[in-house]
PDB file of N, CA and C in Angstrom:
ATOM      1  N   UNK A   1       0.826  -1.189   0.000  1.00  0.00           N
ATOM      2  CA  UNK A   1       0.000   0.000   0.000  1.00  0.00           C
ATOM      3  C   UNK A   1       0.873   1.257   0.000  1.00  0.00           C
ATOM      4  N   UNK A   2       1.960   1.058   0.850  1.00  0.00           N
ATOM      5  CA  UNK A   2       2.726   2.598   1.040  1.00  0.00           C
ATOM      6  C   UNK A   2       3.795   2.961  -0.567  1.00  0.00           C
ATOM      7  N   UNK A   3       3.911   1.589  -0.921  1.00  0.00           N
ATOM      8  CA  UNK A   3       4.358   1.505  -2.460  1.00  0.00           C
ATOM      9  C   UNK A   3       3.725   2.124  -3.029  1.00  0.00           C
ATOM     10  N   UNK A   4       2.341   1.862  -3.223  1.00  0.00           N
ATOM     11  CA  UNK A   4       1.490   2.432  -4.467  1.00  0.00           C
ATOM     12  C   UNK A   4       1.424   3.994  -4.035  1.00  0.00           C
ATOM     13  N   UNK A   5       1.483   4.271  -2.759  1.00  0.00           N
ATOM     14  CA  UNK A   5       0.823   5.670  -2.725  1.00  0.00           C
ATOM     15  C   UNK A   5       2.043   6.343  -2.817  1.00  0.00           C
ATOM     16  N   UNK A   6       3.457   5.685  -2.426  1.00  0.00           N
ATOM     17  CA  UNK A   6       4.602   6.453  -3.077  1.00  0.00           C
ATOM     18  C   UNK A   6       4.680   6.601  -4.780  1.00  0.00           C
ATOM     19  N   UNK A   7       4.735   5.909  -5.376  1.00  0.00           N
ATOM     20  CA  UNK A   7       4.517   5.860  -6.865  1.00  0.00           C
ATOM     21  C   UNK A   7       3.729   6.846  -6.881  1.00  0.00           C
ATOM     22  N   UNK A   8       2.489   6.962  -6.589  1.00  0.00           N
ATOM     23  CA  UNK A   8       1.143   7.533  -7.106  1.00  0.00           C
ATOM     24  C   UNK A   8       1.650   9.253  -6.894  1.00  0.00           C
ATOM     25  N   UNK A   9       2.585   9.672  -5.734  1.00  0.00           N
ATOM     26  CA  UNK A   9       2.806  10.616  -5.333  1.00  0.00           C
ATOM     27  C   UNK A   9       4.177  11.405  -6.468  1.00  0.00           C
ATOM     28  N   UNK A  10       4.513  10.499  -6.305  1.00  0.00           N
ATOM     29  CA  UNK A  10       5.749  10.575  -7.389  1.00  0.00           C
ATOM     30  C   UNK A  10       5.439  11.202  -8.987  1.00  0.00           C
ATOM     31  N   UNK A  11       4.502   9.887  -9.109  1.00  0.00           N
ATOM     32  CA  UNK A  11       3.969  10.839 -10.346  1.00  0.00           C
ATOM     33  C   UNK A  11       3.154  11.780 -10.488  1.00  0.00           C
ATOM     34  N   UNK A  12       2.366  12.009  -9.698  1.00  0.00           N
ATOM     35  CA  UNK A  12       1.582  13.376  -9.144  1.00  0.00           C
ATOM     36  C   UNK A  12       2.506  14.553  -9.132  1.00  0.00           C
ATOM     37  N   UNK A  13       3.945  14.530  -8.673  1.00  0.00           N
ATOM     38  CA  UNK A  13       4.509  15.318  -8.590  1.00  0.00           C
ATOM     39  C   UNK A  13       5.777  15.840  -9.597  1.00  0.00           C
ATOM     40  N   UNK A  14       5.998  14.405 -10.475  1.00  0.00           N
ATOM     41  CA  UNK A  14       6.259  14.702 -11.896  1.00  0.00           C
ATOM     42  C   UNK A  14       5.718  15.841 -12.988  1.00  0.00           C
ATOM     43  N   UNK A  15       3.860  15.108 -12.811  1.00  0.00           N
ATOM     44  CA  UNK A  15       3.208  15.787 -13.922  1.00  0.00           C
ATOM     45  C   UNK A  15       3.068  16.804 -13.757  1.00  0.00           C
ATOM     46  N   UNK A  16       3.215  17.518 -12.220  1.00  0.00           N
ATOM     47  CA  UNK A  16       2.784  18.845 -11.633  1.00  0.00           C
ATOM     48  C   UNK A  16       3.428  19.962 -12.466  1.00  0.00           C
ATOM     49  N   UNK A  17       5.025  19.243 -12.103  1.00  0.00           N
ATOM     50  CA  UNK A  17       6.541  19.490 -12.610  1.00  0.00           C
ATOM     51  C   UNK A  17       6.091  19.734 -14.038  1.00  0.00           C
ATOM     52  N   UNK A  18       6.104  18.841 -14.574  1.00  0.00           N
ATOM     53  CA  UNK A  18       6.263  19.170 -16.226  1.00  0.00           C
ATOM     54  C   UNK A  18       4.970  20.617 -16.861  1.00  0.00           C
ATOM     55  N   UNK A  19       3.509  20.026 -15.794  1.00  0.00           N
ATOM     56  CA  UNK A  19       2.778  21.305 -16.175  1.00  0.00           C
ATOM     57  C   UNK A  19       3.283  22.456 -16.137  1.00  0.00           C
ATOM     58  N   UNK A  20       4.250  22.393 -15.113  1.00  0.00           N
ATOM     59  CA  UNK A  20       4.727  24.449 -14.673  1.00  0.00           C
ATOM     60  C   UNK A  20       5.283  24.596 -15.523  1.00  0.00           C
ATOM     61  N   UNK A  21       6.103  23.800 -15.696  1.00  0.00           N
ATOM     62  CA  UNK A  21       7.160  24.254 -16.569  1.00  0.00           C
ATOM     63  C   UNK A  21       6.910  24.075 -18.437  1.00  0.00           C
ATOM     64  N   UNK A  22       6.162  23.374 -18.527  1.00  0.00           N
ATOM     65  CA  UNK A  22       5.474  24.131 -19.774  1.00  0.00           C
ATOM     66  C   UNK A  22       4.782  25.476 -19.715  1.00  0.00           C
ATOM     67  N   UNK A  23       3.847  25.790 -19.202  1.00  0.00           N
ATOM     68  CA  UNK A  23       3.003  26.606 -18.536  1.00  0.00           C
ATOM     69  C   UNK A  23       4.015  27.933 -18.594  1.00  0.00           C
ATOM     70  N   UNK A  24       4.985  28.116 -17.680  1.00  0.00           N
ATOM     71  CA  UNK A  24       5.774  29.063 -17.717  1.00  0.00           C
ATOM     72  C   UNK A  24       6.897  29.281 -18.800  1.00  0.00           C
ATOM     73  N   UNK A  25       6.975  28.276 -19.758  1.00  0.00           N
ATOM     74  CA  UNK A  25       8.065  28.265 -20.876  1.00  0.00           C
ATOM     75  C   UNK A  25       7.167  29.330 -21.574  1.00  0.00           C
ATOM     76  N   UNK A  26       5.721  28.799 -22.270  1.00  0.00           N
ATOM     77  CA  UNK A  26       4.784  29.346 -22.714  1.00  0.00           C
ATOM     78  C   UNK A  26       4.439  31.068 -22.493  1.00  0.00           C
ATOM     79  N   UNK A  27       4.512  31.046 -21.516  1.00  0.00           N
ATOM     80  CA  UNK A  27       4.299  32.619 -20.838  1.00  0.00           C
ATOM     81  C   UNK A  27       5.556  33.138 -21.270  1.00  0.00           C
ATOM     82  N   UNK A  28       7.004  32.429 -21.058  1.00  0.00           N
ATOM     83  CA  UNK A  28       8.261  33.315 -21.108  1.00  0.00           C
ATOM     84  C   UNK A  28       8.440  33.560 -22.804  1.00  0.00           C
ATOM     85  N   UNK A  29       7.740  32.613 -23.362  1.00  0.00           N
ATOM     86  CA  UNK A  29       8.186  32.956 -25.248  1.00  0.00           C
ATOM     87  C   UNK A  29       7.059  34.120 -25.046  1.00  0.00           C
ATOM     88  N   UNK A  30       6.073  33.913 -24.824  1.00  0.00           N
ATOM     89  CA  UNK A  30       4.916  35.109 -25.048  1.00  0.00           C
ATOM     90  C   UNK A  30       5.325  36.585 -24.886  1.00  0.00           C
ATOM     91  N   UNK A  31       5.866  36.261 -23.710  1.00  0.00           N
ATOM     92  CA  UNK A  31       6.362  38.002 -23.453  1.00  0.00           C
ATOM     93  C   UNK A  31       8.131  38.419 -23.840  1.00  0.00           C
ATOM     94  N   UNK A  32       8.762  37.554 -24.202  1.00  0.00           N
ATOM     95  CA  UNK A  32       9.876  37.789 -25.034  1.00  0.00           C
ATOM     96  C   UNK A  32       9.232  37.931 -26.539  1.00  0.00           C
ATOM     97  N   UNK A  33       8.376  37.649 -27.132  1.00  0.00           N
ATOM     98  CA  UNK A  33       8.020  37.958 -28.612  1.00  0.00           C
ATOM     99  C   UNK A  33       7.234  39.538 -28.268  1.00  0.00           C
ATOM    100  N   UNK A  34       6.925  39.479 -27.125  1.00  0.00           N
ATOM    101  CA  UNK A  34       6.157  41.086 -26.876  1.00  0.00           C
ATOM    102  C   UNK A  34       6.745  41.723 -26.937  1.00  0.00           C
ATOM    103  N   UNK A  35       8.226  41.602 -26.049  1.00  0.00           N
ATOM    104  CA  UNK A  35       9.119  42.849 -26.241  1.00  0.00           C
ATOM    105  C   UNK A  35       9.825  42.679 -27.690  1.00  0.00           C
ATOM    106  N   UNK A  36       9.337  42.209 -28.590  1.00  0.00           N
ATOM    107  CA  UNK A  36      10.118  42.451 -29.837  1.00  0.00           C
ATOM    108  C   UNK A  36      11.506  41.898 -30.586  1.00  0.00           C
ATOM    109  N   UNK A  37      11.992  40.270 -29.643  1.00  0.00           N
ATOM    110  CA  UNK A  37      13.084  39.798 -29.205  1.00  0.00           C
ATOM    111  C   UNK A  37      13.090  38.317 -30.181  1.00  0.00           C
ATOM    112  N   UNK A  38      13.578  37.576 -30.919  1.00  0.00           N
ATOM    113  CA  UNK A  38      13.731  36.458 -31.334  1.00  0.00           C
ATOM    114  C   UNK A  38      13.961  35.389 -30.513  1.00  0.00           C
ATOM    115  N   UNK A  39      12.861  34.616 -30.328  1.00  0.00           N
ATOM    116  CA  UNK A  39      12.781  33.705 -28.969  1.00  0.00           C
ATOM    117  C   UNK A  39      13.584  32.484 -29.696  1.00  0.00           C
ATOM    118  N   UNK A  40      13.573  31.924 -30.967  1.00  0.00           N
ATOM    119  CA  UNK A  40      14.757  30.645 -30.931  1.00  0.00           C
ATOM    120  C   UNK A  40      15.986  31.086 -30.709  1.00  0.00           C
ATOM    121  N   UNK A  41      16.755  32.175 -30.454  1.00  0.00           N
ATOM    122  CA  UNK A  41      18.117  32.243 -30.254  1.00  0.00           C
ATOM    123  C   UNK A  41      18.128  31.756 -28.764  1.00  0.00           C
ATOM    124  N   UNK A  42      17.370  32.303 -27.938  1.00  0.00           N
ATOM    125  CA  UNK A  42      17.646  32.127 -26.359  1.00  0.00           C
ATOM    126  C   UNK A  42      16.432  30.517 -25.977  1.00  0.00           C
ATOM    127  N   UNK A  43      15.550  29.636 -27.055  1.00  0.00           N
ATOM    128  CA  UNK A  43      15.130  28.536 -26.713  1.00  0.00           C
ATOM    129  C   UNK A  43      15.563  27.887 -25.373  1.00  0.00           C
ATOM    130  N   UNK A  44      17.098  27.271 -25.392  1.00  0.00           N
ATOM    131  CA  UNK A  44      17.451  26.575 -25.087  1.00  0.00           C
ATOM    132  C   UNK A  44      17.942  26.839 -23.363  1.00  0.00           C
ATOM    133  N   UNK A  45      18.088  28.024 -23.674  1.00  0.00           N
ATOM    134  CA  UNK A  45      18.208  29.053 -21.996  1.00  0.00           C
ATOM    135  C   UNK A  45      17.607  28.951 -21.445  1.00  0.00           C
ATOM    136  N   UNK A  46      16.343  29.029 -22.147  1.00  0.00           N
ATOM    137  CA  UNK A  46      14.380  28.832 -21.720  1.00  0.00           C
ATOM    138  C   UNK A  46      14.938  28.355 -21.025  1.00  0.00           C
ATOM    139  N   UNK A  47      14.659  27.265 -21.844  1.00  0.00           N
ATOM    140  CA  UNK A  47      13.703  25.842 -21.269  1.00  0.00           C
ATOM    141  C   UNK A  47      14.335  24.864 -20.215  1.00  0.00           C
ATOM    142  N   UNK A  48      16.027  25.358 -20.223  1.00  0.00           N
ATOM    143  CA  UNK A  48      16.715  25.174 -18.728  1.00  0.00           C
ATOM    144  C   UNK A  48      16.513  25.643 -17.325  1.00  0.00           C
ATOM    145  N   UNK A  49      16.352  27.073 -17.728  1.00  0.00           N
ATOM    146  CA  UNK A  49      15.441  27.817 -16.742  1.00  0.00           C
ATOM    147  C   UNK A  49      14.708  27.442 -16.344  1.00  0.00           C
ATOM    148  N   UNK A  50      13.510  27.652 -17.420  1.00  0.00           N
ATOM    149  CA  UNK A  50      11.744  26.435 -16.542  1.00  0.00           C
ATOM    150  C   UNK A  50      12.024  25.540 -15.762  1.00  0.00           C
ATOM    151  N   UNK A  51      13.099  24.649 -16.363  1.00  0.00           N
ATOM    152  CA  UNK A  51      13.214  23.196 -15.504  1.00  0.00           C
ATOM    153  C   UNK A  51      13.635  23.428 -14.317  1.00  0.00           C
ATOM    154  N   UNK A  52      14.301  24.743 -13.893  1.00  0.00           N
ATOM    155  CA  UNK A  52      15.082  24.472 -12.863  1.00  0.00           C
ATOM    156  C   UNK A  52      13.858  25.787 -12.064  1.00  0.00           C
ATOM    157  N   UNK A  53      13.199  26.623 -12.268  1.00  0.00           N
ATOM    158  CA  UNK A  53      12.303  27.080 -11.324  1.00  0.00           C
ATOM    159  C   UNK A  53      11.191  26.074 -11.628  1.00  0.00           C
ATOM    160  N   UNK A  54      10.597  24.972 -12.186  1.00  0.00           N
ATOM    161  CA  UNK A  54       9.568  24.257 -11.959  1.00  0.00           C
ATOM    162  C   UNK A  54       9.668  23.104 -10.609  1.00  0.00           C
ATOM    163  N   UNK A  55      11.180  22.952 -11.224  1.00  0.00           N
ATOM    164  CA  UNK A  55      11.810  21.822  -9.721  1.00  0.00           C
ATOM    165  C   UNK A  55      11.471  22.695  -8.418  1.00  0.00           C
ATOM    166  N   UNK A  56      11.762  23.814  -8.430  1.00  0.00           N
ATOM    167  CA  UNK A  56      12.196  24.316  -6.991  1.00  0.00           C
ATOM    168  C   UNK A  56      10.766  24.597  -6.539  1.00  0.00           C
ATOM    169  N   UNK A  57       9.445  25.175  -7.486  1.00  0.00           N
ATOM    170  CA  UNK A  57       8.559  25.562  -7.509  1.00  0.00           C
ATOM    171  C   UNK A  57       7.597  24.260  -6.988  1.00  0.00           C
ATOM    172  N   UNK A  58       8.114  22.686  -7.129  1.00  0.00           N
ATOM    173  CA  UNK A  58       7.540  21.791  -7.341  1.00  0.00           C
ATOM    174  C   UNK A  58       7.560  21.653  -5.346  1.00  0.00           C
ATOM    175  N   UNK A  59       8.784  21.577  -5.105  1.00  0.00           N
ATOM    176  CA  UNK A  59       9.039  21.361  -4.165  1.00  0.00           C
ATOM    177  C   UNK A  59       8.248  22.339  -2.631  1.00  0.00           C
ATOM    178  N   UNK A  60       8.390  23.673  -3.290  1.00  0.00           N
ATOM    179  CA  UNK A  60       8.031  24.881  -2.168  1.00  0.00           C
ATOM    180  C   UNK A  60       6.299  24.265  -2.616  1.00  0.00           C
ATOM    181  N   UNK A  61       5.736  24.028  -3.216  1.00  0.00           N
ATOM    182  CA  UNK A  61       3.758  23.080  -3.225  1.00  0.00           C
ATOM    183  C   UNK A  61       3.850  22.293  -2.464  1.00  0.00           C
ATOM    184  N   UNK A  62       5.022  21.199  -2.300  1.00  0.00           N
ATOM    185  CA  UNK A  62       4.601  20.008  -1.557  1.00  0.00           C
ATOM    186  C   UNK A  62       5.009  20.166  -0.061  1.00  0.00           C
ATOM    187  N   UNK A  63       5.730  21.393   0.127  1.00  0.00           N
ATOM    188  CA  UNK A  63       5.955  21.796   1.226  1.00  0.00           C
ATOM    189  C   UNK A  63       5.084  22.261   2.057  1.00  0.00           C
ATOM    190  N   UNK A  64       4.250  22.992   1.001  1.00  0.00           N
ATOM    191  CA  UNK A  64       3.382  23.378   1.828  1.00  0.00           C
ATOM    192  C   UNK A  64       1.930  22.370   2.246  1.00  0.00           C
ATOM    193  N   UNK A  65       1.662  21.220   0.697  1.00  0.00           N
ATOM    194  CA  UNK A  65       1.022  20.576   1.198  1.00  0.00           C
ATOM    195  C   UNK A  65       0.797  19.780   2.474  1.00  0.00           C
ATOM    196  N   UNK A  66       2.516  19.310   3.028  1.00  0.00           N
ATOM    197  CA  UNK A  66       2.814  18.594   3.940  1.00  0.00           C
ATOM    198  C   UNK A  66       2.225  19.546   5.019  1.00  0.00           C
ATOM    199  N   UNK A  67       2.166  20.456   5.134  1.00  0.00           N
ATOM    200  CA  UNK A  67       2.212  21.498   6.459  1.00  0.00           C
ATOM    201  C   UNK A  67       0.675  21.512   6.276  1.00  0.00           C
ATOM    202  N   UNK A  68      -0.209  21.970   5.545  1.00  0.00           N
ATOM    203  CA  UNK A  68      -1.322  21.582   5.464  1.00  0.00           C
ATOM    204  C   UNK A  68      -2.442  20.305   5.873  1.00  0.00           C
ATOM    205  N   UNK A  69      -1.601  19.589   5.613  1.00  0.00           N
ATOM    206  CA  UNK A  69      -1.715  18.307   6.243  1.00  0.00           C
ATOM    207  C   UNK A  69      -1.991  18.448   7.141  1.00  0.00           C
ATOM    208  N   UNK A  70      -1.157  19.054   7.835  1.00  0.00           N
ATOM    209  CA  UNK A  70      -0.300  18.076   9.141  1.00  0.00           C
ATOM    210  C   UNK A  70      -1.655  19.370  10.087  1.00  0.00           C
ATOM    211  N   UNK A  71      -2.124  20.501   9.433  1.00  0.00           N
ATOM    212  CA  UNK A  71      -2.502  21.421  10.167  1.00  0.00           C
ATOM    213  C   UNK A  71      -4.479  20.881  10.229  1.00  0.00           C
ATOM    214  N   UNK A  72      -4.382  19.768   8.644  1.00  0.00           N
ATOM    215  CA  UNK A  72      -5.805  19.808   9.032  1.00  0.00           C
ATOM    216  C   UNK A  72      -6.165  18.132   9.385  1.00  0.00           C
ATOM    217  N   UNK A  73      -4.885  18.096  10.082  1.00  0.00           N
ATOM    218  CA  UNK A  73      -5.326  16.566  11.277  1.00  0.00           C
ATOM    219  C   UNK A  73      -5.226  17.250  12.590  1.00  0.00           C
ATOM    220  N   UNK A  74      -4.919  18.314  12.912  1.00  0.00           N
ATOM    221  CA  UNK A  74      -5.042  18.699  14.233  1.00  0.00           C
ATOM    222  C   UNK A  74      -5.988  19.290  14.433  1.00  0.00           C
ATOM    223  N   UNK A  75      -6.670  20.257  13.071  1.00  0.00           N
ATOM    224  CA  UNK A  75      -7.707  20.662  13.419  1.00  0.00           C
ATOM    225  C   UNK A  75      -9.354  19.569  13.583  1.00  0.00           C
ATOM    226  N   UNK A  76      -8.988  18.222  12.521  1.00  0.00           N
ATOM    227  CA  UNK A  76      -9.983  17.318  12.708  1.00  0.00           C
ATOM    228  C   UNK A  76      -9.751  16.480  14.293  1.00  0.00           C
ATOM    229  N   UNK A  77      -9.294  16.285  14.763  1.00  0.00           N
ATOM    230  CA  UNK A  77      -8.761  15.934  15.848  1.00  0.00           C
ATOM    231  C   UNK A  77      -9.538  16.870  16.902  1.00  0.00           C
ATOM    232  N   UNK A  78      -9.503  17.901  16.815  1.00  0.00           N
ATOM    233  CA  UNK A  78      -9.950  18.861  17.713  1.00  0.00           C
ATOM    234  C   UNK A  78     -11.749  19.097  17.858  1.00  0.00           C
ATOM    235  N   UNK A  79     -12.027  19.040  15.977  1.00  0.00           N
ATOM    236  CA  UNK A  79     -13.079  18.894  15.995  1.00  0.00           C
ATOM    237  C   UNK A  79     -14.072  17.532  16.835  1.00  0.00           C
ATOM    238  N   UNK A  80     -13.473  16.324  16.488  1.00  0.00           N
ATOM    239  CA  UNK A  80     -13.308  15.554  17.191  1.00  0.00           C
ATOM    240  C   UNK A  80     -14.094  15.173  18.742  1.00  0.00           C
ATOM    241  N   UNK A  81     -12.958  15.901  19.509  1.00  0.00           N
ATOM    242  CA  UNK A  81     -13.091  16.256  20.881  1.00  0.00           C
ATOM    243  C   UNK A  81     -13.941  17.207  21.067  1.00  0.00           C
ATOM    244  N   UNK A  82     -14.599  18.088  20.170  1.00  0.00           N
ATOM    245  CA  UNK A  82     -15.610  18.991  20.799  1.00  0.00           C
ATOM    246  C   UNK A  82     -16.773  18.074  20.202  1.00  0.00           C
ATOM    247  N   UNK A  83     -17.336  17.373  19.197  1.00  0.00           N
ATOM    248  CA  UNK A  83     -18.228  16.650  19.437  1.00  0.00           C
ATOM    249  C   UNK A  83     -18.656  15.849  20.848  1.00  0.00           C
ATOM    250  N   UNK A  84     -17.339  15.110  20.853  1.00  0.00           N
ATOM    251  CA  UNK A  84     -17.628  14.194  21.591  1.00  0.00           C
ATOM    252  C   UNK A  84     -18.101  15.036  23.256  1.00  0.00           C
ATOM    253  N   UNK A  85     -17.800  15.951  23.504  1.00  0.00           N
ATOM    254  CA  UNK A  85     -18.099  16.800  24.527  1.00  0.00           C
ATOM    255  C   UNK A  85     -19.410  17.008  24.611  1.00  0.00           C
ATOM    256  N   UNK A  86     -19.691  17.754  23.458  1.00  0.00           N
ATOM    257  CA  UNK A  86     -21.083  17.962  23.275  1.00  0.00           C
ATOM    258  C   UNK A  86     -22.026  16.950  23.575  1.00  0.00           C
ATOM    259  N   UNK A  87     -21.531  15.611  22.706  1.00  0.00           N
ATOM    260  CA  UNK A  87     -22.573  14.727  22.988  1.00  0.00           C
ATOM    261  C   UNK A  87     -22.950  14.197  24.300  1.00  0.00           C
ATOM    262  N   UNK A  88     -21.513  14.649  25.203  1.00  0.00           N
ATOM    263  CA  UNK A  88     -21.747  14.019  26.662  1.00  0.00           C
ATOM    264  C   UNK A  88     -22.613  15.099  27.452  1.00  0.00           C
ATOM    265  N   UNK A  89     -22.453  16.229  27.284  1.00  0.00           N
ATOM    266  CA  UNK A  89     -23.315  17.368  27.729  1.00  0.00           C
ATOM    267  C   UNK A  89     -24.592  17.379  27.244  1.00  0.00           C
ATOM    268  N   UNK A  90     -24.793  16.342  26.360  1.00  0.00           N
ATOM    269  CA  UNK A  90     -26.425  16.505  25.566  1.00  0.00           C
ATOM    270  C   UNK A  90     -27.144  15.162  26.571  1.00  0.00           C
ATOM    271  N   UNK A  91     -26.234  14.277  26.243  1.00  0.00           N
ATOM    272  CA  UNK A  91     -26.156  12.964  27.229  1.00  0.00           C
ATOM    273  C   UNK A  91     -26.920  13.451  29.098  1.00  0.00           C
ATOM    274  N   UNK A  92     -25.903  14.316  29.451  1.00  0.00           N
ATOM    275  CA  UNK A  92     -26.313  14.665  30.891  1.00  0.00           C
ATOM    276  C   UNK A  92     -27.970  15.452  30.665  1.00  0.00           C
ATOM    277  N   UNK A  93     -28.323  16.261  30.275  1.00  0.00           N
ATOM    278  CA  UNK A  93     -28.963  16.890  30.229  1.00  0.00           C
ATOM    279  C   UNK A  93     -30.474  16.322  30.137  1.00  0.00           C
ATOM    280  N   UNK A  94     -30.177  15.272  28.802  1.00  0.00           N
ATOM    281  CA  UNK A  94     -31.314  14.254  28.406  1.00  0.00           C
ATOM    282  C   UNK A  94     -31.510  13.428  29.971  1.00  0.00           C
ATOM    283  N   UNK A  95     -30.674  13.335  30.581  1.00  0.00           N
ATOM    284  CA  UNK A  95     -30.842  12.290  31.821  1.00  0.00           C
ATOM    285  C   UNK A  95     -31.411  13.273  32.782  1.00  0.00           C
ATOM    286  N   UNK A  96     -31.331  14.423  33.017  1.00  0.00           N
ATOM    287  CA  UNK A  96     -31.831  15.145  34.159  1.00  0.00           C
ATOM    288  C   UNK A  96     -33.266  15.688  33.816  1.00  0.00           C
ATOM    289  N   UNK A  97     -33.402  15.600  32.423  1.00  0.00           N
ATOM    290  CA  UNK A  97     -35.016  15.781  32.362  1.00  0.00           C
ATOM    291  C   UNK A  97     -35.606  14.836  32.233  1.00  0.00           C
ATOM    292  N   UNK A  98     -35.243  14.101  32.246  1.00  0.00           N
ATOM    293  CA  UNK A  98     -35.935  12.490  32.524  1.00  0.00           C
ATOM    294  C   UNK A  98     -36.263  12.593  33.765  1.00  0.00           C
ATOM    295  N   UNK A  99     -35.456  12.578  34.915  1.00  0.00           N
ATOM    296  CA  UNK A  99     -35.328  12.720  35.951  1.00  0.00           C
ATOM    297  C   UNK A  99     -36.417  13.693  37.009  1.00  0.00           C
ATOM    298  N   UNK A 100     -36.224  14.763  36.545  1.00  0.00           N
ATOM    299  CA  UNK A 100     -37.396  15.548  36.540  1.00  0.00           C
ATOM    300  C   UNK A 100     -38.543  15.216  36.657  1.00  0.00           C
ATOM    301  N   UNK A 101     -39.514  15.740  37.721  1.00  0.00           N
ATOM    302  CA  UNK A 101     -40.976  15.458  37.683  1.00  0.00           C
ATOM    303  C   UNK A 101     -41.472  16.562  36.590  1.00  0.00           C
ATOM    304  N   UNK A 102     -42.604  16.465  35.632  1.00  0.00           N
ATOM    305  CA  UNK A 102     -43.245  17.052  35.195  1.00  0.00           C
ATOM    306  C   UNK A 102     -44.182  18.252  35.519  1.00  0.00           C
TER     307      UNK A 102
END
């Protein structure tokens, strides 16, 4: 199981990778042909570039996913414990009007 969901993550975080960095190659020819500039001379500069802010870009997402994570098991956790409170306070309450003469 921890296999597959490593794989699964892996490539999740491949394709992420390759989207940005198409994505932003795309944007960088766009606005180098705006300013008036011949984008096959500098191609190859690109598209080294992309690769290397898509990596770093790839990494600062999953960073934060992890932290995200990690922030919304403490908050389910918490939620959690205030149910279960509640229900014991609903619990007492139901018993004392029972209790109760009419």
């Amino acid at each position: 199981m921890k296999d597959a969901q490593k794989l699964a993550i892996k490539k999740l975080k491949k394709n992420s990778k390759q989207f940005i960095e198409k994505d932003l190659r795309n944007k960088l020819y766009t606005y180098i042909v705006s300013l008036g500039h011949n984008v096959e001379d500098i191609s190859a500069e690109i598209k080294k570039a992309t690769k290397k802010i898509a990596k770093k870009l790839v990494k600062k997402v999953s960073d934060v996913k992890e932290t995200s994570n990690k922030n919304d098991d403490l908050l389910n956790a918490d939620i959690t414990k205030r149910i279960k409170k509640e229900k014991k306070r609903l619990q007492k309450q139901l018993k004392l009007k029972l209790l109760l003469p009419k």
